[in-house]
Protein backbone atom coordinates (compact mmCIF):
# COMPACT_ATOMS: atom_id res chain seq x y z
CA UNK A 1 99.74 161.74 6.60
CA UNK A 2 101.24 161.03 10.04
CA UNK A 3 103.62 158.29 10.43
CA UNK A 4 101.11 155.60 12.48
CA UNK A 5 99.02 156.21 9.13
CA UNK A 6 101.64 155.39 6.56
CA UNK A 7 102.73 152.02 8.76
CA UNK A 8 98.79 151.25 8.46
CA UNK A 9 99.05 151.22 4.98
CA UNK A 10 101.89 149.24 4.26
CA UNK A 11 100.74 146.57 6.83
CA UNK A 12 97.47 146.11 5.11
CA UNK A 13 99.64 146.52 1.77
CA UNK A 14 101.39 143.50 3.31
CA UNK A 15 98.91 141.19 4.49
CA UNK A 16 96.84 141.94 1.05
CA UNK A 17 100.08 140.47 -0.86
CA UNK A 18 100.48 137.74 1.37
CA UNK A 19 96.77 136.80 0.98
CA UNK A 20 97.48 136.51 -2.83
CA UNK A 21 100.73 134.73 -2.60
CA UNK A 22 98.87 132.22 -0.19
CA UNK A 23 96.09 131.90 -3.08
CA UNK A 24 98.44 131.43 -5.30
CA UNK A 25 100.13 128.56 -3.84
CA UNK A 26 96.60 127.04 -2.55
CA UNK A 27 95.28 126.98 -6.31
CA UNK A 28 99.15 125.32 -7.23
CA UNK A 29 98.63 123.17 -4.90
CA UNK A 30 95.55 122.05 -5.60
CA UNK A 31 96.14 121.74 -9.37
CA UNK A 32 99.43 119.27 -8.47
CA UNK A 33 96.99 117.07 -6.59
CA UNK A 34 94.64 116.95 -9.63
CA UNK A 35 97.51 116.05 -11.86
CA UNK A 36 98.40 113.48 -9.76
CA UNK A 37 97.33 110.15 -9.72
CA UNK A 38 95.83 108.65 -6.34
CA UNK A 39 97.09 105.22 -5.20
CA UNK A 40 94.96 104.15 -2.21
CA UNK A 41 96.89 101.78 0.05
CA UNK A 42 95.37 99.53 1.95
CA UNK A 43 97.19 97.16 4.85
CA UNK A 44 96.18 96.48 8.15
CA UNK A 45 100.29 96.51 9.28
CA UNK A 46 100.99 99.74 9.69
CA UNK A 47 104.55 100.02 9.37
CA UNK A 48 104.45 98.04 5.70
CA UNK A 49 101.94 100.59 4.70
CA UNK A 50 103.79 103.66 5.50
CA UNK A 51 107.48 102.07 4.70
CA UNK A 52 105.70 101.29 0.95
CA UNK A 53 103.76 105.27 1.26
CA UNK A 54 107.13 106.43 1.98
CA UNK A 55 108.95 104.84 -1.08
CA UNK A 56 106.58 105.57 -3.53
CA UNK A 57 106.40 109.22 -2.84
CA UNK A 58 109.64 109.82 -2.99
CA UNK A 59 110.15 108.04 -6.77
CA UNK A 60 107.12 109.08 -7.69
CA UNK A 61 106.07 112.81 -8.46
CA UNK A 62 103.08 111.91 -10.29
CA UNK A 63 101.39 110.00 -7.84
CA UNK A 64 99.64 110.84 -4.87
CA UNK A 65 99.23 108.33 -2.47
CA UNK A 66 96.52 107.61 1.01
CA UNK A 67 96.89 104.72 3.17
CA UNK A 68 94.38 103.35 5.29
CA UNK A 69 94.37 100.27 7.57
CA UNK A 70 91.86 98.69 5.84
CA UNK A 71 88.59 99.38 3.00
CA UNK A 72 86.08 100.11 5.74
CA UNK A 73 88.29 102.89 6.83
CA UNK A 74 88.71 104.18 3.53
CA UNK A 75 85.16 104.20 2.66
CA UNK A 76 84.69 106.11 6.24
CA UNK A 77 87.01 109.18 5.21
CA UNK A 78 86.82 108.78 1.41
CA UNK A 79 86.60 112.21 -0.19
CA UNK A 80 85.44 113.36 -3.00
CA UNK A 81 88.84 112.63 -5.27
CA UNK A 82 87.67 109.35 -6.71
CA UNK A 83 91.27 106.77 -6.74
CA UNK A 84 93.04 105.88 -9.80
CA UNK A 85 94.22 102.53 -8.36
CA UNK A 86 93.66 100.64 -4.76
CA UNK A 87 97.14 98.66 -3.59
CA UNK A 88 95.52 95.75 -1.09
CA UNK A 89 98.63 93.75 0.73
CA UNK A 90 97.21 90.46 1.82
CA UNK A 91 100.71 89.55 2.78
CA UNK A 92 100.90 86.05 3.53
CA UNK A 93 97.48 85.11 3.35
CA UNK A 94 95.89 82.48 -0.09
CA UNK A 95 93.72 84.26 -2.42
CA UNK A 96 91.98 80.77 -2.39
CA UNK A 97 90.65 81.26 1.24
CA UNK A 98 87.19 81.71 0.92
CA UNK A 99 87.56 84.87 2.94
CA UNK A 100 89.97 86.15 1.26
CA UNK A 101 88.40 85.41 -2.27
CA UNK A 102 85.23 87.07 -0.73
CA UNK A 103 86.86 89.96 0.13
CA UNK A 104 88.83 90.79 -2.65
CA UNK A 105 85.61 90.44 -5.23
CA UNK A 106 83.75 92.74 -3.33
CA UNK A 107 86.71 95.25 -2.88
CA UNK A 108 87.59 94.91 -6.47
CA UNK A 109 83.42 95.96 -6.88
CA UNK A 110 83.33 98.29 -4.72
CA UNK A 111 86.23 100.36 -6.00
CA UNK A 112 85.42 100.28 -9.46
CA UNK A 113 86.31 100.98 -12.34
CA UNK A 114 90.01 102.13 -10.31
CA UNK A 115 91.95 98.90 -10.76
CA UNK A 116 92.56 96.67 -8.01
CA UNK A 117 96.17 95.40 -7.60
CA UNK A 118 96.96 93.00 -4.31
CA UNK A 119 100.89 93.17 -2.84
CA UNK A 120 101.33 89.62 -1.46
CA UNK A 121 103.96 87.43 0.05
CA UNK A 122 102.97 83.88 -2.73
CA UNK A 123 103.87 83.75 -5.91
CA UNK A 124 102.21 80.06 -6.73
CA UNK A 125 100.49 80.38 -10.40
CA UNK A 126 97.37 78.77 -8.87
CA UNK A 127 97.32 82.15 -6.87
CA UNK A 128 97.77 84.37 -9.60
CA UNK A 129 95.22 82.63 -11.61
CA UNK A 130 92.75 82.85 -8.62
CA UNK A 131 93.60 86.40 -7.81
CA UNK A 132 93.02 87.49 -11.64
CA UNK A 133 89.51 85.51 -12.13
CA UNK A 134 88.82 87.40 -8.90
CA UNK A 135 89.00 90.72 -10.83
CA UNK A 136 92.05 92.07 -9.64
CA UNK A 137 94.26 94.10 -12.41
CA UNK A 138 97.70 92.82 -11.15
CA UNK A 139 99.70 90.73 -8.53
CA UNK A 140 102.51 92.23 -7.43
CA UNK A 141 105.22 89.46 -5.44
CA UNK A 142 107.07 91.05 -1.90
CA UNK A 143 109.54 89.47 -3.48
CA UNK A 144 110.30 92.48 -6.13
CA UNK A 145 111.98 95.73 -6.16
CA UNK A 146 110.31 99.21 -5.68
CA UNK A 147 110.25 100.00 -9.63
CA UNK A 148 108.93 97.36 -10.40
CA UNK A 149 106.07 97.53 -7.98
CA UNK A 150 105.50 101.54 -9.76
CA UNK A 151 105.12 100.19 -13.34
CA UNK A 152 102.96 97.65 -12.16
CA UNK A 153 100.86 100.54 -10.67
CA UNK A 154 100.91 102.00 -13.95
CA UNK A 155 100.52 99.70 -15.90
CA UNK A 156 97.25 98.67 -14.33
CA UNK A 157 95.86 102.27 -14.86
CA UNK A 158 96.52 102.60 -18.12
CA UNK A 159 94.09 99.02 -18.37
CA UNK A 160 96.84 96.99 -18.46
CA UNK A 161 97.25 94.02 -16.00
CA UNK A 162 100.62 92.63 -14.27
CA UNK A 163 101.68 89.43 -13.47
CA UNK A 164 104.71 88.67 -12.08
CA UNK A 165 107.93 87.34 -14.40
CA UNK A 166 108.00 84.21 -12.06
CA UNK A 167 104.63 82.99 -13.06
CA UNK A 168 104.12 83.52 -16.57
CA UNK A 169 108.22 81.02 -16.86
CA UNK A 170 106.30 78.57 -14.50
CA UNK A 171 103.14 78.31 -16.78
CA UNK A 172 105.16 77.82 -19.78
CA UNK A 173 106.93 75.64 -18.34
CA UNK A 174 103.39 73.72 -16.76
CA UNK A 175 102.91 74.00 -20.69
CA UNK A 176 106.26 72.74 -22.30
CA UNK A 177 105.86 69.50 -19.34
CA UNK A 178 102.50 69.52 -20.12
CA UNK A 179 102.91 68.94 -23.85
CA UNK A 180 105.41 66.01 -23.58
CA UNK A 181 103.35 64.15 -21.29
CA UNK A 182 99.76 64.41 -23.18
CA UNK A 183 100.20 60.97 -24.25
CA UNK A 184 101.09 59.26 -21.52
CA UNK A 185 98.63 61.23 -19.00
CA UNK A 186 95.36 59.22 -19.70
CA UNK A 187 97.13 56.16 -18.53
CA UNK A 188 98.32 57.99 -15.49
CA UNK A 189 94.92 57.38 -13.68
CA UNK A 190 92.67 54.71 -13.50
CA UNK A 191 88.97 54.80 -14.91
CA UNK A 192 87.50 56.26 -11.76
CA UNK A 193 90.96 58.54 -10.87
CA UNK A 194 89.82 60.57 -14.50
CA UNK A 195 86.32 60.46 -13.70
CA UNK A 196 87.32 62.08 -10.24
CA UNK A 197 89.88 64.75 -12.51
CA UNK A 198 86.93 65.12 -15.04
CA UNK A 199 84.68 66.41 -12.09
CA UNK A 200 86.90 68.24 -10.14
CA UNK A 201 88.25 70.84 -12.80
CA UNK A 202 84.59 71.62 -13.02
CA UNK A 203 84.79 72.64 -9.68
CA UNK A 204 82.45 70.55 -7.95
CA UNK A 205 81.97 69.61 -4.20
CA UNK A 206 83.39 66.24 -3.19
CA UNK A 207 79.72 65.53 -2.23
CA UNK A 208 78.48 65.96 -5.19
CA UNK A 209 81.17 63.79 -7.23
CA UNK A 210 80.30 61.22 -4.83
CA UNK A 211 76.58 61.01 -5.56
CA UNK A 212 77.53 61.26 -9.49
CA UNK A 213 79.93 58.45 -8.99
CA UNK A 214 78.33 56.55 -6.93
CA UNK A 215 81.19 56.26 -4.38
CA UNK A 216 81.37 57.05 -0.77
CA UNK A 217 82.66 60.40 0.47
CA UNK A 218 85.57 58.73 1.80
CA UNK A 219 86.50 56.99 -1.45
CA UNK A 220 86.36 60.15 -3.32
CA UNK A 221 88.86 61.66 -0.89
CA UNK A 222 91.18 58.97 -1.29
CA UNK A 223 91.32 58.52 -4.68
CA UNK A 224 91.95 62.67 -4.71
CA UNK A 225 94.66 62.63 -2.43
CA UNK A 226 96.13 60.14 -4.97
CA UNK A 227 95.53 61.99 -7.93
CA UNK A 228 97.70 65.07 -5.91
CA UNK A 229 99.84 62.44 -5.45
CA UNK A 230 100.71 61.38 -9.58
CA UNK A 231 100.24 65.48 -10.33
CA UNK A 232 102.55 66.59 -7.31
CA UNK A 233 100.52 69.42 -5.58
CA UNK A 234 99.00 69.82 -2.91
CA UNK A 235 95.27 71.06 -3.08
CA UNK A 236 92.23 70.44 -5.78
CA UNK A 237 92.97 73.88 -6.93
CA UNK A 238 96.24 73.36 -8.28
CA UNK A 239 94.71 70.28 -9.76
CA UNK A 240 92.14 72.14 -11.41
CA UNK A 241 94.52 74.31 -12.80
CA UNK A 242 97.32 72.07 -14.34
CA UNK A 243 94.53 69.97 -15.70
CA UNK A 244 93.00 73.19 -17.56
CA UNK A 245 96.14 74.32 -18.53
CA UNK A 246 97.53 70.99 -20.10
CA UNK A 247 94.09 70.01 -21.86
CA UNK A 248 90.68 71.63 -23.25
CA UNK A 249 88.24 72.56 -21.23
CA UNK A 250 85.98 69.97 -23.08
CA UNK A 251 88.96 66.85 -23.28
CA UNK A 252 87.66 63.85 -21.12
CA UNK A 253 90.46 61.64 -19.55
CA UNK A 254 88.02 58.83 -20.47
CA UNK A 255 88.80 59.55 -23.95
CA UNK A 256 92.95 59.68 -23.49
């Protein structure tokens, strides 16, 4: 065998081992990325999305995380790999917008059953509470540390949900108030003040209590900027939702 020969064969010897070492190394690296979990993120700023990509890959070896600048782009380059949890920042936006609310239900539809978990900048219990009958599976505050933000992640797929520490010590506390001032809370409004309460923590239009009542749209408006007022919030919602957390769905005022 002449010597051009001989080179032939251990270059082909070559390129067949370094076929099968890059094989290898595909298949390894395709069985990591089924091990790992995929966290979808999805924010429209781009530098909080990659900052928060960026952290959780490095403390994270079981996760494998895609960001996208917002669901419709996801759903354009979604593969095959089905998520194991979608992280939507609405940063300093309400969940109570209407938008907002609108969006998040049909995200949280759309991406089932992967939980849903929203990163935002408000940690007010009436948005929790508004966020969670929404669907999502946890609401994480800016406000906490990267570890916690990972067990949250985790905790939500393993079926869990997460609410922040902040929330649950300001509902008990709505609670503990709550309790000592039972009593005393029917005489807090007048007749038409509970009939106003009674109506509004069933949600309904300030039309519609208006035609119930009998009142003018205007009255109705006045006497709920007063009830705010005695109940120290700012918006029906949070009214709804001290009012449902201190009493029964079924308690009248009338009957206080």
């Amino acid at each position: 065998m002449n010597i051009s020969a001989q080179f032939k064969d251990k270059e082909e010897s070559l390129n067949s081992r370094n076929m099968y070492a890059s094989r290898v190394a595909d298949q390894r690296d395709y069985t990591k990325e089924r091990e790992q979990s995929l966290v979808v993120i999805i924010d429209s700023r781009a530098l909080d999305r990659e900052c928060l990509a960026h952290g959780l890959t490095n403390n994270c070896t079981d996760m494998a995380i895609a960001t996208f600048s917002s669901f419709e782009q996801w759903q354009h380059q979604r593969r095959s790999r089905t998520a194991s949890a979608v992280l939507f920042n609405v940063g300093g936006q309400k969940v109570s917008d209407p938008a907002v609310g609108n969006y998040l239900k049909s995200l949280v539809t759309e991406c089932a059953p992967a939980p849903v978990i929203i990163l935002a900048d408000k940690e007010e219990i009436s948005q929790v509470v508004r966020a969670l009958e929404h669907g999502v599976k946890g609401y994480i505050p800016t406000s906490v540390n990267l570890n916690v933000c990972i067990e949250a992640l985790r905790l939500a797929m393993a079926g869990g949900t997460f609410v922040p520490a902040s929330s649950v010590l300001a509902l008990r506390h709505a609670t503990e108030t709550g309790a000592q001032r039972i009593q005393p809370l029917g005489g807090m409004f007048t007749q038409r003040q509970a009939e106003v309460v009674n109506a509004l923590r069933r949600g309904k239009a300030n039309k519609i209590i208006a035609y119930e009542l009998k009142l003018r749209e205007s009255t109705v408006k006045v006497h709920i900027r007063n009830i705010m007022k005695k109940l120290k919030v700012t918006n029906r919602t949070e009214v709804a939702c001290i009012i449902n957390e201190l009493f029964p769905s079924e308690t009248s005022f009338s009957e206080l």
